[in-house]
C-alpha atoms as a PDB file:
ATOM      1  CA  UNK A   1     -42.820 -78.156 -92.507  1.00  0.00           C
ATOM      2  CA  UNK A   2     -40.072 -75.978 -93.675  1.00  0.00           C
ATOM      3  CA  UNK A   3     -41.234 -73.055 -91.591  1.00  0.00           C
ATOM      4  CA  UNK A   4     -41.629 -75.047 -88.332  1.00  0.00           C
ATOM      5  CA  UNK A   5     -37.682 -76.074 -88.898  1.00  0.00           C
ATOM      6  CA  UNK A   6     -36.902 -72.471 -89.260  1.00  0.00           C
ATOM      7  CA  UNK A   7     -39.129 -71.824 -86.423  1.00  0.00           C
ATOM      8  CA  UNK A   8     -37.490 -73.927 -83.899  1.00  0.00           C
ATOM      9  CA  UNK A   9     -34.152 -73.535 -84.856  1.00  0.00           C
ATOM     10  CA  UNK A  10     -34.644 -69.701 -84.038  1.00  0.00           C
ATOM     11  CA  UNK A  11     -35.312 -70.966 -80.831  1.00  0.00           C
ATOM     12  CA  UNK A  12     -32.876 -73.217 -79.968  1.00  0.00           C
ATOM     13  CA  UNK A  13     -30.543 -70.287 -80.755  1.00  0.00           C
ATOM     14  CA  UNK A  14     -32.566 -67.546 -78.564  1.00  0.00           C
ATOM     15  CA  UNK A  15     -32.667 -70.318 -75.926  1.00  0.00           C
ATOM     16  CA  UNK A  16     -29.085 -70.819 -76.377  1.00  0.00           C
ATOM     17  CA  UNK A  17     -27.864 -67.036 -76.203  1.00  0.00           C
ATOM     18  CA  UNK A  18     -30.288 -66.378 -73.260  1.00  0.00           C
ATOM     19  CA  UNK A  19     -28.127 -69.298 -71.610  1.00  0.00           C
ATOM     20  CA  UNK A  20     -24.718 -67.897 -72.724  1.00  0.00           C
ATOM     21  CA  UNK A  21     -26.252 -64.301 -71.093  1.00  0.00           C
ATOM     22  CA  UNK A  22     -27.597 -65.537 -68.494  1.00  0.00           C
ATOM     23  CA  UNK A  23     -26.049 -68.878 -67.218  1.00  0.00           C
ATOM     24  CA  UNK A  24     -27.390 -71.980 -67.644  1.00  0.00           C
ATOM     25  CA  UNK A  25     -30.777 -72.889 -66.635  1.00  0.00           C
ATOM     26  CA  UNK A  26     -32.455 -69.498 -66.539  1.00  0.00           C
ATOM     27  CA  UNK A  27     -35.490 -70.851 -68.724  1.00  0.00           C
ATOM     28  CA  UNK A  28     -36.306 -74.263 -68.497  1.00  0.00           C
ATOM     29  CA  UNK A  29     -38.815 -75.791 -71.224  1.00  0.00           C
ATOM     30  CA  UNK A  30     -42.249 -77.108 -69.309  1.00  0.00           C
ATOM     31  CA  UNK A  31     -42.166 -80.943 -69.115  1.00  0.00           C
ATOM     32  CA  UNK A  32     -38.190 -81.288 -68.919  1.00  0.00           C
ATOM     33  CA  UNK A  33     -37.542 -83.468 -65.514  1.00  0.00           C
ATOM     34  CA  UNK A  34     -34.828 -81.728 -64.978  1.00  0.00           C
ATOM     35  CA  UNK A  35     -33.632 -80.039 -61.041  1.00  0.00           C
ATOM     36  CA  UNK A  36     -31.747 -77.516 -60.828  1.00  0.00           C
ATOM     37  CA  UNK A  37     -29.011 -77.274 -58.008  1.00  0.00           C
ATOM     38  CA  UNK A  38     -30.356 -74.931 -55.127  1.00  0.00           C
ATOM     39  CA  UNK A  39     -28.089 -74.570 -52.153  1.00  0.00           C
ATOM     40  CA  UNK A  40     -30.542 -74.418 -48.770  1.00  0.00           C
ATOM     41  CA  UNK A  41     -29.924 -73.386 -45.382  1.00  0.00           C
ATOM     42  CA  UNK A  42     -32.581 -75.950 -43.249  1.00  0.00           C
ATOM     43  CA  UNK A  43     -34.306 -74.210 -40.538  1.00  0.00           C
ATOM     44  CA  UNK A  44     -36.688 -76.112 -38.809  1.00  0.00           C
END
């Protein structure tokens, strides 16, 4: 149990530098409902 603590709490704080690098939402977790804001130009 300990090690799976340890485990993900090295990657909530990978996750979270990646984010701080990277801006927010450049990984997104499978099976999170979450959209991320996309500007689009319609063309048809």
């Amino acid at each position: 149990m300990m090690a799976t603590n340890d485990r993900e709490k090295a990657l909530e704080t990978a996750l979270a530098q990646i984010d701080k690098n990277y801006g927010k939402g450049s990984v997104m977790r499978l099976g999170d409902n979450v959209r991320a804001p996309l500007e689009v130009i319609p063309t048809g």
